[in-house]
PDB file of N, CA and C in Angstrom:
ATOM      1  N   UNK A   1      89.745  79.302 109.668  1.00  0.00           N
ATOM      2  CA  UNK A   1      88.975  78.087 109.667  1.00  0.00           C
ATOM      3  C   UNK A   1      89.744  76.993 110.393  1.00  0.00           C
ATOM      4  N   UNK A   2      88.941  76.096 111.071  1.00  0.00           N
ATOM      5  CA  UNK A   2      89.585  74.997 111.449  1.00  0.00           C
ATOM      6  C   UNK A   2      89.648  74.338 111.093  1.00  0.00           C
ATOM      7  N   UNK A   3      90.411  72.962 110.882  1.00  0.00           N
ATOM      8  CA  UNK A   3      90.822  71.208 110.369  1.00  0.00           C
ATOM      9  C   UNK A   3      89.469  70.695 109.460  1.00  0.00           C
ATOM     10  N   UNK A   4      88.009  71.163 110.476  1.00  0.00           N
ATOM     11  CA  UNK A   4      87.500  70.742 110.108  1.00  0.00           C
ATOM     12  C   UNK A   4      86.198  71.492 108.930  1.00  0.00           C
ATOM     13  N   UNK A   5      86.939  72.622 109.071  1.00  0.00           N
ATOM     14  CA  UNK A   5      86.176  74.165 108.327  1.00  0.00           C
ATOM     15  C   UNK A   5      85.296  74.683 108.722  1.00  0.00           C
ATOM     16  N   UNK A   6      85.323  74.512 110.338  1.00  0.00           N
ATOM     17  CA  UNK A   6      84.365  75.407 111.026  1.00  0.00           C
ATOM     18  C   UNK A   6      85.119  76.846 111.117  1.00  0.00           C
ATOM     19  N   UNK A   7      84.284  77.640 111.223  1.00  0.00           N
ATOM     20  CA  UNK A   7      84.939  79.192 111.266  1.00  0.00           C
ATOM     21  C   UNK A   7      85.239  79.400 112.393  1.00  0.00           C
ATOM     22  N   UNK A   8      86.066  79.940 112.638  1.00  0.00           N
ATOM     23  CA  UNK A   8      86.643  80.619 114.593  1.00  0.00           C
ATOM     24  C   UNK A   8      85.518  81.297 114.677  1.00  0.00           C
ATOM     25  N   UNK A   9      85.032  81.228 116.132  1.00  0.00           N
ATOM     26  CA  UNK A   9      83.773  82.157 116.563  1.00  0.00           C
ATOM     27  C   UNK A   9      84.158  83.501 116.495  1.00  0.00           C
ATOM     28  N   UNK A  10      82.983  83.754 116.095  1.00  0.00           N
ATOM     29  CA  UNK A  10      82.922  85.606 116.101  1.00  0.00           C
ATOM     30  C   UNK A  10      84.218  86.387 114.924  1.00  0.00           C
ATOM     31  N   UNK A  11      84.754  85.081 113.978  1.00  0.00           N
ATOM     32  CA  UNK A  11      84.805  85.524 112.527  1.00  0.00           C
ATOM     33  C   UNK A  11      84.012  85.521 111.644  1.00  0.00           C
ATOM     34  N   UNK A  12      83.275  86.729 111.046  1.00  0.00           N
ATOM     35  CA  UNK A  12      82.768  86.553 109.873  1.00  0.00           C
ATOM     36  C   UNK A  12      83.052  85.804 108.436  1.00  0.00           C
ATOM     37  N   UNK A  13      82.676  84.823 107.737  1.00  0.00           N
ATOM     38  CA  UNK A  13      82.572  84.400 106.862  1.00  0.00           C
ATOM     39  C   UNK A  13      83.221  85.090 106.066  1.00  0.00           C
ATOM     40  N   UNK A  14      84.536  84.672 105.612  1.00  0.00           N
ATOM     41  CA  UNK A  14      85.311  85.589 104.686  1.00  0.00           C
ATOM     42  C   UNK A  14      85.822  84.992 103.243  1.00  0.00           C
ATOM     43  N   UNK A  15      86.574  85.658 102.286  1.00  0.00           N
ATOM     44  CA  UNK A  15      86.779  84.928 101.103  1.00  0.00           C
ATOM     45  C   UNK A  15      88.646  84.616 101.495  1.00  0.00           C
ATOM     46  N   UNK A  16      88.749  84.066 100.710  1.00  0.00           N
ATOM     47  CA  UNK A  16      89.997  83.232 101.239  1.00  0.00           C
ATOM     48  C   UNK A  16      91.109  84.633 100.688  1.00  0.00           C
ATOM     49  N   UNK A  17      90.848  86.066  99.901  1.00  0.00           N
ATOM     50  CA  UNK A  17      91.464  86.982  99.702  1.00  0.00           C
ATOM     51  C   UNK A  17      91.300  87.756 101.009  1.00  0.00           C
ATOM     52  N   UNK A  18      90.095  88.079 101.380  1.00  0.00           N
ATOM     53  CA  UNK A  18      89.681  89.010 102.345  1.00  0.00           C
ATOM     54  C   UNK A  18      90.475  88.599 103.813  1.00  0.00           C
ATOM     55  N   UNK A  19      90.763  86.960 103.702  1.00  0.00           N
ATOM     56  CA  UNK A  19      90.882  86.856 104.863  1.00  0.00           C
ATOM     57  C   UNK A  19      92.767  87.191 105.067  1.00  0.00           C
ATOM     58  N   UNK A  20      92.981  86.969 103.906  1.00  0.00           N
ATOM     59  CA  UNK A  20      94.410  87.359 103.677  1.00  0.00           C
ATOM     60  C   UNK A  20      94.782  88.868 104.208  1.00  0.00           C
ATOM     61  N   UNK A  21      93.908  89.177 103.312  1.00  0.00           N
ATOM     62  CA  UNK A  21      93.502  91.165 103.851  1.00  0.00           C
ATOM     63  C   UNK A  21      93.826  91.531 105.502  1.00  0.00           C
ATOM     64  N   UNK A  22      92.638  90.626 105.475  1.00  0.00           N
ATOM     65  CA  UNK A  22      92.667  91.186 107.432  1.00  0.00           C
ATOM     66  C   UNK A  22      94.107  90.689 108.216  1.00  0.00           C
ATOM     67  N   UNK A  23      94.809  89.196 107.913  1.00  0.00           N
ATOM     68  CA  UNK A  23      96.139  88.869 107.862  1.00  0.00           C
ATOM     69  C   UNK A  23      96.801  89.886 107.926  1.00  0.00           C
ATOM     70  N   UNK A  24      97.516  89.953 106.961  1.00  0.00           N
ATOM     71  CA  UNK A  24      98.523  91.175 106.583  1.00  0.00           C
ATOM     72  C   UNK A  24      98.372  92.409 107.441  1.00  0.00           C
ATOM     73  N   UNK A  25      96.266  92.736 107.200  1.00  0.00           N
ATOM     74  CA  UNK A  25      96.659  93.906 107.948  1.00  0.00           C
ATOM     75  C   UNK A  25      97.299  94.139 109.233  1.00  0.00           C
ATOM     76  N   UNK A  26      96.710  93.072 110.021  1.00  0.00           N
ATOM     77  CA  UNK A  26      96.871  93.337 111.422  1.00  0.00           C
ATOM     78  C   UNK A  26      98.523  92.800 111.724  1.00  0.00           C
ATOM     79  N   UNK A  27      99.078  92.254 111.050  1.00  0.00           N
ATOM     80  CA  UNK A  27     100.653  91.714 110.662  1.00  0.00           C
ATOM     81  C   UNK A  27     101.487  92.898 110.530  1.00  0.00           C
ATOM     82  N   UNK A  28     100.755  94.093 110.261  1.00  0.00           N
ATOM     83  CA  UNK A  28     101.462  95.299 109.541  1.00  0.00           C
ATOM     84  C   UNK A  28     101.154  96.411 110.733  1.00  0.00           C
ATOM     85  N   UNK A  29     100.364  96.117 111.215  1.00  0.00           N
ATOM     86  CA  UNK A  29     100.219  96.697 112.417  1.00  0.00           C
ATOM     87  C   UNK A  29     100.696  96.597 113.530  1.00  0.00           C
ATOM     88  N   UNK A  30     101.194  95.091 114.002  1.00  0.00           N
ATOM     89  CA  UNK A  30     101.828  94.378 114.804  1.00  0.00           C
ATOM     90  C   UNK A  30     103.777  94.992 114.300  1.00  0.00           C
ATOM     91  N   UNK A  31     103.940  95.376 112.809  1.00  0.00           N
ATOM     92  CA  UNK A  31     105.305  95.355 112.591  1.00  0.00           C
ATOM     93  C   UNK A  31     105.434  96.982 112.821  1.00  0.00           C
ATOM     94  N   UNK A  32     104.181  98.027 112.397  1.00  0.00           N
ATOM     95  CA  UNK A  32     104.572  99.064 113.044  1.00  0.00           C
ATOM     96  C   UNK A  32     104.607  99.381 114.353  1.00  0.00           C
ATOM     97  N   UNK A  33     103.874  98.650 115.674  1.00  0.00           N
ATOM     98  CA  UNK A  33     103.907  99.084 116.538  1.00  0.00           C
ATOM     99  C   UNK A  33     105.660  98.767 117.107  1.00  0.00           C
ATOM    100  N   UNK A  34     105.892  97.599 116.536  1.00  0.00           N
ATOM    101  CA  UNK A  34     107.507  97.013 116.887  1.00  0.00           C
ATOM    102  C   UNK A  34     108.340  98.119 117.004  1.00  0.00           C
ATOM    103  N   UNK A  35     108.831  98.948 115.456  1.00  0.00           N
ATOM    104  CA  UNK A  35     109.194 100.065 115.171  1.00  0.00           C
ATOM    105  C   UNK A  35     108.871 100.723 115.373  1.00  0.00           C
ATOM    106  N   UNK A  36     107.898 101.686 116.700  1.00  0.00           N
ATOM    107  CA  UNK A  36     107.531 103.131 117.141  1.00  0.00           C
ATOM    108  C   UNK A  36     108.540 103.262 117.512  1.00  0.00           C
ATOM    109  N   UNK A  37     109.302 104.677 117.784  1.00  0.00           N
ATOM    110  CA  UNK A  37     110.861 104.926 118.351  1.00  0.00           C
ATOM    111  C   UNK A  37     110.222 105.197 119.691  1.00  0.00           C
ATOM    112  N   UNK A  38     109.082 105.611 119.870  1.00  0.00           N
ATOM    113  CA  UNK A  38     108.593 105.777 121.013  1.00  0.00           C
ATOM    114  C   UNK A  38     108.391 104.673 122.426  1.00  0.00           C
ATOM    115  N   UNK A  39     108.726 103.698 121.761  1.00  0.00           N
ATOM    116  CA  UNK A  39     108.252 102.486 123.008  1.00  0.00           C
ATOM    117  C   UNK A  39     109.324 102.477 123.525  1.00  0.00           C
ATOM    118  N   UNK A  40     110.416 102.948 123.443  1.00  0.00           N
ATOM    119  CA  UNK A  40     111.807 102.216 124.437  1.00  0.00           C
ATOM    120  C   UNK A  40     112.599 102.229 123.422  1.00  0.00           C
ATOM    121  N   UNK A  41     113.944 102.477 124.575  1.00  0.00           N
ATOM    122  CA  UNK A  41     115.166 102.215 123.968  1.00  0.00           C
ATOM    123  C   UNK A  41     115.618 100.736 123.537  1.00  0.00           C
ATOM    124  N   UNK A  42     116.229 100.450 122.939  1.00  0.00           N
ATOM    125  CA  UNK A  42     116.874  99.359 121.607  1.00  0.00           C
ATOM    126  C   UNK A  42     118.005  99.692 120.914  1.00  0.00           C
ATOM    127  N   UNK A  43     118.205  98.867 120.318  1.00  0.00           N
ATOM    128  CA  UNK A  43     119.506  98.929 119.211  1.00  0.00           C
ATOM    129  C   UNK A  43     119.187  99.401 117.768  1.00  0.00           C
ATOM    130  N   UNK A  44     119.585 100.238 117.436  1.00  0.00           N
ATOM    131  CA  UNK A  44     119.652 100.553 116.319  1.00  0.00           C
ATOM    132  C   UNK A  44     119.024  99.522 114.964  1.00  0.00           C
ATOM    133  N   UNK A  45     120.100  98.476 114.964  1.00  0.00           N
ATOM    134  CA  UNK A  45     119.820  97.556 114.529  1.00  0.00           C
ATOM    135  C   UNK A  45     118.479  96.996 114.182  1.00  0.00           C
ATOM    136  N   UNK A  46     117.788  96.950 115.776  1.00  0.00           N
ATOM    137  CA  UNK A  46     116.834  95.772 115.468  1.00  0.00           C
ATOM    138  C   UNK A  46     115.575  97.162 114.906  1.00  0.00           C
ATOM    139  N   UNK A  47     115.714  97.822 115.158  1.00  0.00           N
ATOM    140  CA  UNK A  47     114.692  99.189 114.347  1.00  0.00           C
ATOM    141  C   UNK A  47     115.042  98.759 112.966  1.00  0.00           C
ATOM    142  N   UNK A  48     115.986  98.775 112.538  1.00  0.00           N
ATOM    143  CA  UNK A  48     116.456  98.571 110.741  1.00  0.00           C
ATOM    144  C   UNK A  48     115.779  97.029 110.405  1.00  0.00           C
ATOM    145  N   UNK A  49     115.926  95.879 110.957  1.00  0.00           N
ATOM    146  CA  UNK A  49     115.531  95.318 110.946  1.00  0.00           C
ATOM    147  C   UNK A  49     113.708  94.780 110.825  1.00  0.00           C
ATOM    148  N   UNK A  50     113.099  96.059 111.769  1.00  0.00           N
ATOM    149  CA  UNK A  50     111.551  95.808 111.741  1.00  0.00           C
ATOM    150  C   UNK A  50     111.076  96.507 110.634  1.00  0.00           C
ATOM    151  N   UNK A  51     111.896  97.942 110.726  1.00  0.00           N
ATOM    152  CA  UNK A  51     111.350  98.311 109.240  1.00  0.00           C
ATOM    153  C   UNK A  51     111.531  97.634 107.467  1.00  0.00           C
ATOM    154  N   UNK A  52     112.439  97.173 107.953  1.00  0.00           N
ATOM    155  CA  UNK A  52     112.316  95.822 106.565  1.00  0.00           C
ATOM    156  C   UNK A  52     111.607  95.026 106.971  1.00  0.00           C
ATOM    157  N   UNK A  53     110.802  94.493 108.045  1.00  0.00           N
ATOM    158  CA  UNK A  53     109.781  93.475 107.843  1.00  0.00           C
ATOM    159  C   UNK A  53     108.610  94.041 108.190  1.00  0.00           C
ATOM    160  N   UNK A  54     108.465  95.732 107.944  1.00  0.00           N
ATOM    161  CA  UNK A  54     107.759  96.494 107.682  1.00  0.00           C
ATOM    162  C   UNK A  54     106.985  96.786 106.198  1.00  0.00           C
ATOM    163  N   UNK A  55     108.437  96.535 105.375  1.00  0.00           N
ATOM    164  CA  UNK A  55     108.184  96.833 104.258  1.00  0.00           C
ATOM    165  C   UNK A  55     107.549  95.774 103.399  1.00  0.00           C
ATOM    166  N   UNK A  56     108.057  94.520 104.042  1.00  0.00           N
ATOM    167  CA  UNK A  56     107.797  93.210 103.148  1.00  0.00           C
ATOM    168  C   UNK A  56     106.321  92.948 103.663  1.00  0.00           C
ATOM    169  N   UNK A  57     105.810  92.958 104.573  1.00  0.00           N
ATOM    170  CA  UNK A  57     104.612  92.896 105.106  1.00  0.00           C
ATOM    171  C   UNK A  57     103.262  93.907 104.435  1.00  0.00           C
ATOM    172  N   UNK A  58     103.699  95.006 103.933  1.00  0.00           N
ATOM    173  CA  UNK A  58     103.507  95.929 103.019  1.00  0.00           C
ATOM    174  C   UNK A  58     103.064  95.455 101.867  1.00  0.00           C
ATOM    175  N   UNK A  59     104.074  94.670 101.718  1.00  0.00           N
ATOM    176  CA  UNK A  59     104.358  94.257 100.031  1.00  0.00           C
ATOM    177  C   UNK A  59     102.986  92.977 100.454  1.00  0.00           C
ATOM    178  N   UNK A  60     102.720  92.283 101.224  1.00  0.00           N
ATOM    179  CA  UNK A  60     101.965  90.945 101.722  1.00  0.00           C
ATOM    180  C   UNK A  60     100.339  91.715 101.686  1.00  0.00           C
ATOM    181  N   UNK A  61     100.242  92.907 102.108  1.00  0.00           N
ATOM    182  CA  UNK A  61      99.116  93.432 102.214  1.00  0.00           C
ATOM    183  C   UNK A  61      98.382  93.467 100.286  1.00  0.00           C
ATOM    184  N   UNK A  62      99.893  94.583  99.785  1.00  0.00           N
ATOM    185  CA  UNK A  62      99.393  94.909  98.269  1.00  0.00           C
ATOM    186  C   UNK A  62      99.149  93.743  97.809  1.00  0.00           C
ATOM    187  N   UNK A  63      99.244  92.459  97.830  1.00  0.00           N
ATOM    188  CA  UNK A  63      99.083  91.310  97.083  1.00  0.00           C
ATOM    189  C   UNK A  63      98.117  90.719  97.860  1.00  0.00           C
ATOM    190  N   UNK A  64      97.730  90.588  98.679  1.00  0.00           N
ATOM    191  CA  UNK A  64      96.236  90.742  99.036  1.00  0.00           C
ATOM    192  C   UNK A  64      95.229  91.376  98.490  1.00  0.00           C
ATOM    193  N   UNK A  65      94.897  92.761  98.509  1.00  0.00           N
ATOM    194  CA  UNK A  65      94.128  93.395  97.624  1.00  0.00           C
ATOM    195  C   UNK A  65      94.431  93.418  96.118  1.00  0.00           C
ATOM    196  N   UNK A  66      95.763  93.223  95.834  1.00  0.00           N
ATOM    197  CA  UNK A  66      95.224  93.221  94.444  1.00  0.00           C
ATOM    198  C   UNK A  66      94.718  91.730  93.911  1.00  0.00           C
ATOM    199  N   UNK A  67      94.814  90.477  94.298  1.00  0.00           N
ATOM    200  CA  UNK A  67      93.824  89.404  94.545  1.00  0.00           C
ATOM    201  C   UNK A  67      92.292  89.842  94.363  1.00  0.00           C
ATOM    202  N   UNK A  68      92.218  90.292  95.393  1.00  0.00           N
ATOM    203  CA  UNK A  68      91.067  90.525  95.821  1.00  0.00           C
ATOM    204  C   UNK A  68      90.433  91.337  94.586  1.00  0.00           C
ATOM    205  N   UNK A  69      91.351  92.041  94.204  1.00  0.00           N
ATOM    206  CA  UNK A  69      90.889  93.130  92.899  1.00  0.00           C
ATOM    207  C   UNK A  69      90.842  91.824  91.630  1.00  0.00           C
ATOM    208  N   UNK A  70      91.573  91.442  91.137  1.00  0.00           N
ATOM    209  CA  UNK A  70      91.816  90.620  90.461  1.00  0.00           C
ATOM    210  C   UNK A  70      90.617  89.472  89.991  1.00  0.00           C
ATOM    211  N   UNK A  71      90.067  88.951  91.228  1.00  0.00           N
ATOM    212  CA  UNK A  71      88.995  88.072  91.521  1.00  0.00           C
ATOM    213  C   UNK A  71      87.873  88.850  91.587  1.00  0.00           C
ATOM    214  N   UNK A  72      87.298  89.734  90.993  1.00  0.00           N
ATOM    215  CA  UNK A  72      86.452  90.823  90.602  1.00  0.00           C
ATOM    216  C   UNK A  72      85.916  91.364  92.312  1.00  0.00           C
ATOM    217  N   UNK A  73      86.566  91.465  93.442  1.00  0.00           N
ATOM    218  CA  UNK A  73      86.036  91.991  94.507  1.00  0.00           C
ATOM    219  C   UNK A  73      86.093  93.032  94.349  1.00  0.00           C
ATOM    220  N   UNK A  74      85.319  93.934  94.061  1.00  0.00           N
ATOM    221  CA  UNK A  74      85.453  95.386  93.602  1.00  0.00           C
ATOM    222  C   UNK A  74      85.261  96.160  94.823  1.00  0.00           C
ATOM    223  N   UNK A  75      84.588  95.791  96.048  1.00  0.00           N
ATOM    224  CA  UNK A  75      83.994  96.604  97.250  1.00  0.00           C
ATOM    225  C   UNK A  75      84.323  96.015  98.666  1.00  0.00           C
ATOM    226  N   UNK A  76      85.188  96.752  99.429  1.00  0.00           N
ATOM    227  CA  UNK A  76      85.572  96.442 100.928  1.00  0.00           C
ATOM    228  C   UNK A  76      84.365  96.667 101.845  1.00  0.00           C
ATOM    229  N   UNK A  77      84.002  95.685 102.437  1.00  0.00           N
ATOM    230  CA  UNK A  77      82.896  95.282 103.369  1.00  0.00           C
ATOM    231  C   UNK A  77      83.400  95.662 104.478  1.00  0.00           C
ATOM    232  N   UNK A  78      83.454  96.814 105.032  1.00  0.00           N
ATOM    233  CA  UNK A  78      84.251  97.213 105.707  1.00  0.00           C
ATOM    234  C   UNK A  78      83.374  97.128 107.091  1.00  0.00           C
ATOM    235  N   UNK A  79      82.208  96.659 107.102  1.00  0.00           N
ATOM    236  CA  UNK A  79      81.371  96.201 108.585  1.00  0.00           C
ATOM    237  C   UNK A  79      81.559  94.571 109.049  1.00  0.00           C
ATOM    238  N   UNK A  80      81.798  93.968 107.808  1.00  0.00           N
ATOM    239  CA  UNK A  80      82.254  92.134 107.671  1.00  0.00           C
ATOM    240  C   UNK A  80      83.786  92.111 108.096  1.00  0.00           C
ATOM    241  N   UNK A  81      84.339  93.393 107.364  1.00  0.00           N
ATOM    242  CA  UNK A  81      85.927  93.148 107.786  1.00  0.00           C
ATOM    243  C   UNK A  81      86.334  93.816 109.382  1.00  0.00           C
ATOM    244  N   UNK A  82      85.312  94.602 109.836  1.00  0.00           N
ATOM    245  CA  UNK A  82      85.530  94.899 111.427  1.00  0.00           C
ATOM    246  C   UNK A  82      85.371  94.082 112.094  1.00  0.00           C
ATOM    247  N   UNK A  83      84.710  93.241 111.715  1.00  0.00           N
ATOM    248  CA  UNK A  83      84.370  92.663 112.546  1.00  0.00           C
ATOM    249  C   UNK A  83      85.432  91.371 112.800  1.00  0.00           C
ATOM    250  N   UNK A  84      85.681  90.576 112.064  1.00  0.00           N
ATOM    251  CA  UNK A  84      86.855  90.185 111.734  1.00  0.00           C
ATOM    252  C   UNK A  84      87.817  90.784 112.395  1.00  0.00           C
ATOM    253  N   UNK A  85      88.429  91.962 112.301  1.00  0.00           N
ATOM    254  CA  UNK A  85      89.445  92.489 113.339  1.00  0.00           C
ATOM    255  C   UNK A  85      88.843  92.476 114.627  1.00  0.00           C
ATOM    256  N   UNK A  86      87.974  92.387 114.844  1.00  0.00           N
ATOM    257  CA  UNK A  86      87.706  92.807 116.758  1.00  0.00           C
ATOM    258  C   UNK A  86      88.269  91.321 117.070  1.00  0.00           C
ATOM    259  N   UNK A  87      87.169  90.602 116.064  1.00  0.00           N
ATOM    260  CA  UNK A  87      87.623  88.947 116.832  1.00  0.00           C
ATOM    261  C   UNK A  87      88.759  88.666 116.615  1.00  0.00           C
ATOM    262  N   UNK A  88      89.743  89.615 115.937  1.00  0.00           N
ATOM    263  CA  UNK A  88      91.041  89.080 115.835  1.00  0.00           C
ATOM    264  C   UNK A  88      92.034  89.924 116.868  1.00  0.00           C
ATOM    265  N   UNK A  89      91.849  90.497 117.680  1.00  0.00           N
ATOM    266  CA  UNK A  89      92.023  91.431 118.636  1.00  0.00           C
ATOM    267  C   UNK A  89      92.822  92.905 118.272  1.00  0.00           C
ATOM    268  N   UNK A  90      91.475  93.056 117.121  1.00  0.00           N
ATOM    269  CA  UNK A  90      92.500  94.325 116.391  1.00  0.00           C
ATOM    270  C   UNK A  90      92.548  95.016 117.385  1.00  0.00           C
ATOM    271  N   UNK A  91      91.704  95.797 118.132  1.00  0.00           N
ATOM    272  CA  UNK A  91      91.603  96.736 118.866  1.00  0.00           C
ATOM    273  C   UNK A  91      93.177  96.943 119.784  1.00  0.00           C
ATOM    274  N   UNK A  92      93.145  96.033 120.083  1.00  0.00           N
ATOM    275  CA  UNK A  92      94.872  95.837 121.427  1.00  0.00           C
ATOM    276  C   UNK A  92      95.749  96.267 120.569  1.00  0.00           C
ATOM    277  N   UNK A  93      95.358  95.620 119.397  1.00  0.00           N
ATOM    278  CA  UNK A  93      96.413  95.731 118.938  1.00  0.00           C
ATOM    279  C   UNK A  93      97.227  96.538 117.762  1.00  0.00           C
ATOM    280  N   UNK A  94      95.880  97.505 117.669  1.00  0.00           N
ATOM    281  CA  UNK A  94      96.053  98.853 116.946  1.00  0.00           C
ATOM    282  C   UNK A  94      96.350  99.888 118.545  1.00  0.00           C
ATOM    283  N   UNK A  95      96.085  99.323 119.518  1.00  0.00           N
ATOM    284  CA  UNK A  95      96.418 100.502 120.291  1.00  0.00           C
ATOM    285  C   UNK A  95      98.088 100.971 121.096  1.00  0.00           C
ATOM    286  N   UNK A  96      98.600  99.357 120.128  1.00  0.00           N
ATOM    287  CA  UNK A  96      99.937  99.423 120.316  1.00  0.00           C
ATOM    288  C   UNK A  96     100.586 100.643 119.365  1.00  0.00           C
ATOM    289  N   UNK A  97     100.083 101.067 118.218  1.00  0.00           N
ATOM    290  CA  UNK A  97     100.603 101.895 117.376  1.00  0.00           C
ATOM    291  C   UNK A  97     100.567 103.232 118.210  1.00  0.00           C
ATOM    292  N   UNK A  98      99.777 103.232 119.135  1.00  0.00           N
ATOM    293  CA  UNK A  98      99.641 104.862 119.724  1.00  0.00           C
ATOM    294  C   UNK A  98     100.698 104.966 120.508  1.00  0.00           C
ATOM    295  N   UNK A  99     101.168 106.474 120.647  1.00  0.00           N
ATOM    296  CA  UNK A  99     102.263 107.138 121.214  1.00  0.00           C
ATOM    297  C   UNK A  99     101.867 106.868 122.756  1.00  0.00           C
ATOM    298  N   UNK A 100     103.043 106.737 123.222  1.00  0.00           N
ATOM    299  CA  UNK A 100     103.197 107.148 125.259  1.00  0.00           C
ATOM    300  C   UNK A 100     102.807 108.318 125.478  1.00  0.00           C
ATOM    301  N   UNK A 101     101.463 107.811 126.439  1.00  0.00           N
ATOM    302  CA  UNK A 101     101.012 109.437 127.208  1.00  0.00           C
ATOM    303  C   UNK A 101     101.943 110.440 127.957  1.00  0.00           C
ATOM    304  N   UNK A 102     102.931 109.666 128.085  1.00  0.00           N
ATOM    305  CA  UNK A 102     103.687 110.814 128.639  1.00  0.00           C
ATOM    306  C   UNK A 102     105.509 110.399 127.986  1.00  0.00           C
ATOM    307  N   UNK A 103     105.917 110.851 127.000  1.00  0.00           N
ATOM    308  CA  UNK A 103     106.727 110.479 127.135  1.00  0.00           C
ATOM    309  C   UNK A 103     108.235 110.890 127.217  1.00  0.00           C
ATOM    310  N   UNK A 104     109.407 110.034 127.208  1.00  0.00           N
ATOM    311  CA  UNK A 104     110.330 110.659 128.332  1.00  0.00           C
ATOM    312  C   UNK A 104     111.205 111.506 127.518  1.00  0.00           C
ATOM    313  N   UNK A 105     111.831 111.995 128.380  1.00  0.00           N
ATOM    314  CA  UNK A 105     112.887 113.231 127.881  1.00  0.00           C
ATOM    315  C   UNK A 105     113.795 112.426 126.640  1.00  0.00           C
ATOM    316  N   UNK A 106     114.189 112.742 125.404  1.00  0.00           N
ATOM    317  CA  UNK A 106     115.456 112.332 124.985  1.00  0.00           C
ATOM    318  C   UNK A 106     116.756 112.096 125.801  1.00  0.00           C
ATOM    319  N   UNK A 107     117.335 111.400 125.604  1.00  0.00           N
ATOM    320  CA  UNK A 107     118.369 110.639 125.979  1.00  0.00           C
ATOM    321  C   UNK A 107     119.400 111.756 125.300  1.00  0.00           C
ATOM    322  N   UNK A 108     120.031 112.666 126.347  1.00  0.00           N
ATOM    323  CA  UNK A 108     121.030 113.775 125.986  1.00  0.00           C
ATOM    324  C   UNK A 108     120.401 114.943 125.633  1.00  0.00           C
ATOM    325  N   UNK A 109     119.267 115.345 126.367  1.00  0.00           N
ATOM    326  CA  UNK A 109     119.103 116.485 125.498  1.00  0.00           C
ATOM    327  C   UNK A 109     118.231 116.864 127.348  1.00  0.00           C
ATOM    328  N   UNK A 110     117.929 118.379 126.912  1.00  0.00           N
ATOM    329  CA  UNK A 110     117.383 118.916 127.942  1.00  0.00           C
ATOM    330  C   UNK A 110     116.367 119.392 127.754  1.00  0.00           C
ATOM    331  N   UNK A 111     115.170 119.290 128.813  1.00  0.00           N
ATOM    332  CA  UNK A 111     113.683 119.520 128.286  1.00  0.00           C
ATOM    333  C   UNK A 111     113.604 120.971 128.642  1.00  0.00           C
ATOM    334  N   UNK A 112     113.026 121.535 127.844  1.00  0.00           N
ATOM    335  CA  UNK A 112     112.650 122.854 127.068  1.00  0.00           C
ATOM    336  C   UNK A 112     112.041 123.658 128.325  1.00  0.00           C
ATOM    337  N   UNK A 113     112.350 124.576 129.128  1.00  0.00           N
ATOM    338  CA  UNK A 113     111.583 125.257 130.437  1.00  0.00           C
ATOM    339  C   UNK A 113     110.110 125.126 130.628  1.00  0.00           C
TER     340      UNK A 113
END
């Protein structure tokens, strides 16, 4: 919503849990694509690092739904909440989670004949 509580275009009308929902989710999606081992080489480190803000983001989702549970939402609107992700650019950005079409040899190792 904006300043003035107009809704962002082409968000569906959401409850202030649900919208948390879609938050988190796509937050959690954004933190697994970080951590694919598949995108490129990095430091060790910062992998240890995403997967702890993997986990806590996790933890941001479960407290979302259970809200949502809590506040008697018993049923995921799961055509209200797509929609919501498109306009939130789930699509891009679930397609970051997918593996490299082609991807490269391990680093020290020799590819298989």
């Amino acid at each position: 919503m904006t300043a003035t509580g107009a809704s962002t275009p082409g968000i569906p009308a959401l409850t202030d849990a649900e919208h948390d929902l879609v938050d988190h989710y796509l937050a959690l999606i954004d933190r697994v694509a970080a951590v694919c081992p598949a995108s490129g080489p990095r430091p060790t480190y910062s992998l240890l690092l995403g997967a702890q803000a993997l986990v806590s983001e996790a933890v941001r989702l479960r407290t979302a739904a259970e809200l949502m549970f809590e506040r008697g939402e018993r049923e995921i609107h799961a055509s209200t909440l797509a929609q919501a992700l498109q306009a939130l650019d789930g699509e891009r950005r679930c397609q970051r989670v997918r593996l490299p079409a082609t991807p490269a040899a391990p680093h020290g190792n020799i590819e298989p004949p």
